[in-house]
N, C-alpha and C. Protein backbone atom coordinates (compact mmCIF):
# COMPACT_ATOMS: atom_id res chain seq x y z
N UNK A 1 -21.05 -9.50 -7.61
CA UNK A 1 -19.84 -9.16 -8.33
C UNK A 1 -19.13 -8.04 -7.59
N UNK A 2 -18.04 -8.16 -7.30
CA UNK A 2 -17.12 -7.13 -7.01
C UNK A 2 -16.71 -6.05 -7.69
N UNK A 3 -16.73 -4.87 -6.93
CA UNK A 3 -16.50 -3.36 -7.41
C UNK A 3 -14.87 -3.12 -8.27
N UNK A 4 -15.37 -3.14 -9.45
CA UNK A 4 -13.91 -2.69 -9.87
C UNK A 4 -13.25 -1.44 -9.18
N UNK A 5 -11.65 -1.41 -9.07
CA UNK A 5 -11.16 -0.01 -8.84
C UNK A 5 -11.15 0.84 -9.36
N UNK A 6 -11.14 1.83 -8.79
CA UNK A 6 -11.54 2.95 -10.08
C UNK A 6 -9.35 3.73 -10.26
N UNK A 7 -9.46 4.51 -11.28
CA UNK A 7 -8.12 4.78 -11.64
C UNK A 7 -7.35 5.51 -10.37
N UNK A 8 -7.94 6.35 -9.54
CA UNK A 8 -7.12 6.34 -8.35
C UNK A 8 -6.66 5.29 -7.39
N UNK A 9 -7.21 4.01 -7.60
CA UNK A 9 -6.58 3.02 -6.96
C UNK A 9 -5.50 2.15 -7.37
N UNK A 10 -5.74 1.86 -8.97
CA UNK A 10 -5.09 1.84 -9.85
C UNK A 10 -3.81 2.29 -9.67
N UNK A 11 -3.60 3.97 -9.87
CA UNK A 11 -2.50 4.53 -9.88
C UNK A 11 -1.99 4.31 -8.72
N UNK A 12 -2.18 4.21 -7.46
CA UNK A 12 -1.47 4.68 -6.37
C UNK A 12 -0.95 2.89 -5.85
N UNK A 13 -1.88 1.64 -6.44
CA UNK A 13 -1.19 0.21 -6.63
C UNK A 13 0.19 0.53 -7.22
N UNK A 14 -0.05 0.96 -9.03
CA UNK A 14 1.29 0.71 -9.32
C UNK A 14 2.40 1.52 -8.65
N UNK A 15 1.66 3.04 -7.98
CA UNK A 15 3.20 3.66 -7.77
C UNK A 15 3.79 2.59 -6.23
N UNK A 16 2.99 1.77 -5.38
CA UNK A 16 3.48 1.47 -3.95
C UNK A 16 4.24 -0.08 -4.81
N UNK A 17 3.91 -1.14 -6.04
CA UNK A 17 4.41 -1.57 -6.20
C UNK A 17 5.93 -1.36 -6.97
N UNK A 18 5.81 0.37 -7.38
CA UNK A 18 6.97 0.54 -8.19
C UNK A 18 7.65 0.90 -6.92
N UNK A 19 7.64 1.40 -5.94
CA UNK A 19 8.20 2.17 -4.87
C UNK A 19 9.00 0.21 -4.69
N UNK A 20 8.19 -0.64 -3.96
CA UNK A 20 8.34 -1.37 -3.03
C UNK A 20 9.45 -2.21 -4.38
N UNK A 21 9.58 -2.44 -5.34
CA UNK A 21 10.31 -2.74 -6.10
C UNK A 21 11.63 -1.90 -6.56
N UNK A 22 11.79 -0.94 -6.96
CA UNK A 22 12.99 0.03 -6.33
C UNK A 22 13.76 0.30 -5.48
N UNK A 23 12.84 -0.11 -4.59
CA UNK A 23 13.98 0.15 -2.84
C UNK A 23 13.89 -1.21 -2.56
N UNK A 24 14.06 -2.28 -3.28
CA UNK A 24 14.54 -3.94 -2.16
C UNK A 24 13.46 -4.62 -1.91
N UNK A 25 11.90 -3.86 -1.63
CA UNK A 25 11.65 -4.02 -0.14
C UNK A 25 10.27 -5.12 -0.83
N UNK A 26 9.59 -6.18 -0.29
CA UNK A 26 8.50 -6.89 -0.68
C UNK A 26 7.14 -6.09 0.20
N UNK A 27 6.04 -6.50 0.35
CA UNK A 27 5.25 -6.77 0.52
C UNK A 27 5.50 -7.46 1.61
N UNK A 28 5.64 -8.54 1.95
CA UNK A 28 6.23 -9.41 3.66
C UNK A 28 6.96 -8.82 3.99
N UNK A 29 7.95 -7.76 3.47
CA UNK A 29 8.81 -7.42 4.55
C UNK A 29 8.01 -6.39 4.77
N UNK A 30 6.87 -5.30 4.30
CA UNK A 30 5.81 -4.05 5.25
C UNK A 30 5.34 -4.67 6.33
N UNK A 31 4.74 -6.54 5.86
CA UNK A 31 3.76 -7.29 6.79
C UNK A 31 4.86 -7.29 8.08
N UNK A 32 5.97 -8.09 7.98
CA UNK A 32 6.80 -8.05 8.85
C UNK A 32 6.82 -6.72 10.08
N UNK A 33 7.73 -5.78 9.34
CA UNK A 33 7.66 -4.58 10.06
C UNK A 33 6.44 -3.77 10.89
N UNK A 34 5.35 -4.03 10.21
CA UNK A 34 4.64 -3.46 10.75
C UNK A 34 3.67 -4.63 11.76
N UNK A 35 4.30 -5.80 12.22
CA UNK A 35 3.67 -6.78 13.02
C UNK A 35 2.29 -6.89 12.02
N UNK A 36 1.96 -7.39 11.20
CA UNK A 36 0.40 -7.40 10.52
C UNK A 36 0.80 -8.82 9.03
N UNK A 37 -0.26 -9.65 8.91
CA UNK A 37 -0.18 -10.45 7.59
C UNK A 37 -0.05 -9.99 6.55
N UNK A 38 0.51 -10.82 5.05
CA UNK A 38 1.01 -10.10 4.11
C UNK A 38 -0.86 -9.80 3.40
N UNK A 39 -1.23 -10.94 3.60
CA UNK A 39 -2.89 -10.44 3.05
C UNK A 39 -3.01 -9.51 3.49
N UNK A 40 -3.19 -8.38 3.98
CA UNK A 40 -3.64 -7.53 4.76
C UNK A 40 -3.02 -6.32 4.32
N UNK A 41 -1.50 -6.82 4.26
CA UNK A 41 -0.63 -5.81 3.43
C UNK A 41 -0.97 -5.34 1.69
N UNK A 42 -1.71 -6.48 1.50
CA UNK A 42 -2.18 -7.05 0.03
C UNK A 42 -3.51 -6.23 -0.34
N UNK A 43 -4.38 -6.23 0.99
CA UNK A 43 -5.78 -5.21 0.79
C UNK A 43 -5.64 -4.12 0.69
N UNK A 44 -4.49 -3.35 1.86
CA UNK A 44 -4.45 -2.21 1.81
C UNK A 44 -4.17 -1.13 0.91
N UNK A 45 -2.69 -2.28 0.11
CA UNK A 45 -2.56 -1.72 -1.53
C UNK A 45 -3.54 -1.68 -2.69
N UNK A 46 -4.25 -2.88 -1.94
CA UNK A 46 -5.68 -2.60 -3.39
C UNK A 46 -6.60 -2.40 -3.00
N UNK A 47 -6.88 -1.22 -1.83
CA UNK A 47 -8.07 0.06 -1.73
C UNK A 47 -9.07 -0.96 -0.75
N UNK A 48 -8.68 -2.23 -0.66
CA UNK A 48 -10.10 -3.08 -0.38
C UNK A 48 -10.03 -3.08 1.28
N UNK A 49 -8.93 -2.79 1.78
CA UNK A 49 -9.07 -2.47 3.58
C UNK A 49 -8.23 -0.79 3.97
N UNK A 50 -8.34 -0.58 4.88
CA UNK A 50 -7.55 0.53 5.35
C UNK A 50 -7.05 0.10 6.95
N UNK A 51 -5.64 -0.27 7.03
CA UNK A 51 -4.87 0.07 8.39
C UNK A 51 -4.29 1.26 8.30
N UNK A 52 -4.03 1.96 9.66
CA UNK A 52 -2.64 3.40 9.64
C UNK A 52 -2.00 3.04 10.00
N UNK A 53 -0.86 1.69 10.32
CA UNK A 53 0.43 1.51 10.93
C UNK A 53 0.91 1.14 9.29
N UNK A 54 -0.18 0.27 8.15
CA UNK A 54 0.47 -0.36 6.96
C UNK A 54 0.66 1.05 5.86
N UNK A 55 -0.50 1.74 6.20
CA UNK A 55 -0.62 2.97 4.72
C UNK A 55 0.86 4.02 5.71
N UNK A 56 0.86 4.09 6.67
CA UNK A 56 2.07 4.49 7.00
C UNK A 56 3.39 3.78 6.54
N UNK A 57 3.60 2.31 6.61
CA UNK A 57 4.82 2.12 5.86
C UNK A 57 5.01 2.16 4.78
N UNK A 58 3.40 2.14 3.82
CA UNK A 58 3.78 2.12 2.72
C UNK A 58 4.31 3.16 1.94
N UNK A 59 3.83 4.37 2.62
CA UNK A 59 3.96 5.98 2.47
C UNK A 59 4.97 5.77 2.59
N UNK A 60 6.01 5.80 3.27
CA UNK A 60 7.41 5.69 3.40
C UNK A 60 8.43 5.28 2.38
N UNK A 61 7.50 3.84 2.26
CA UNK A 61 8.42 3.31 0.98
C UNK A 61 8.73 4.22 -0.31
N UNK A 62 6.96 4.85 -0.62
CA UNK A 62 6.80 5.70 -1.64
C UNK A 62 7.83 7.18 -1.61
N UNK A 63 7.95 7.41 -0.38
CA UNK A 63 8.80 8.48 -0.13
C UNK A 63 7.48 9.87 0.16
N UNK A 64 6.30 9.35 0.63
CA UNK A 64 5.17 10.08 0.29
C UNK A 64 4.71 10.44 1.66
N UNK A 65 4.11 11.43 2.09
CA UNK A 65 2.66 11.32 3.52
C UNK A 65 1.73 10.73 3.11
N UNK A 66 1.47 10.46 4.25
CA UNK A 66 0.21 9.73 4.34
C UNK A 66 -1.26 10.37 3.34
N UNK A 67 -1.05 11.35 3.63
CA UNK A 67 -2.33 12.26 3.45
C UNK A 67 -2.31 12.00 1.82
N UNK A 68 -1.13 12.63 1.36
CA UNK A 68 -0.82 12.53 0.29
C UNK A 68 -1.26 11.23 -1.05
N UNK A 69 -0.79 10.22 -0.56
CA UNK A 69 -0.96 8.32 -1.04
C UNK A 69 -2.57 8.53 -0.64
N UNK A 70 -3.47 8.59 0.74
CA UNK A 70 -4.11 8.17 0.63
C UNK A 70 -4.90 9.42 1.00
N UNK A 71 -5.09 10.35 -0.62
CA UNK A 71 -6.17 11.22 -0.41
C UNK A 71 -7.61 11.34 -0.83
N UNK A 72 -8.00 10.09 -1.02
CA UNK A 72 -9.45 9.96 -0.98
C UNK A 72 -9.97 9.73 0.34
């Protein structure tokens, strides 16, 4: 059985889907930009992989650093 998320993953899903919904922007268009699949774009928001070119765009979207979004 797979590890539920715990509430810091939680929170920081809904704020990159509220971000990425506010400003225009999807999910394929991070995959896009950042040359990488939308799965991938898809893990990174739900804690289950880590890239630094994707948690970097996503930071952006959020209006956030890096450090910041992803301080665990």
């Amino acid at each position: 059985m797979a590890a539920r998320p715990t509430n810091t993953v939680r929170r920081r899903r809904q704020l990159i889907l509220g971000s990425l919904l506010l400003s225009g922007q999807s999910q394929a268009g991070v995959a896009r930009k950042t040359g990488v699949s939308r799965g991938l774009v898809c893990h990174v928001i739900a804690g289950r992989k880590r890239h630094p070119k994707v948690e970097a765009a996503l930071a952006r979207v959020c209006r956030m650093k890096v450090a910041e979004l992803w301080e665990d």
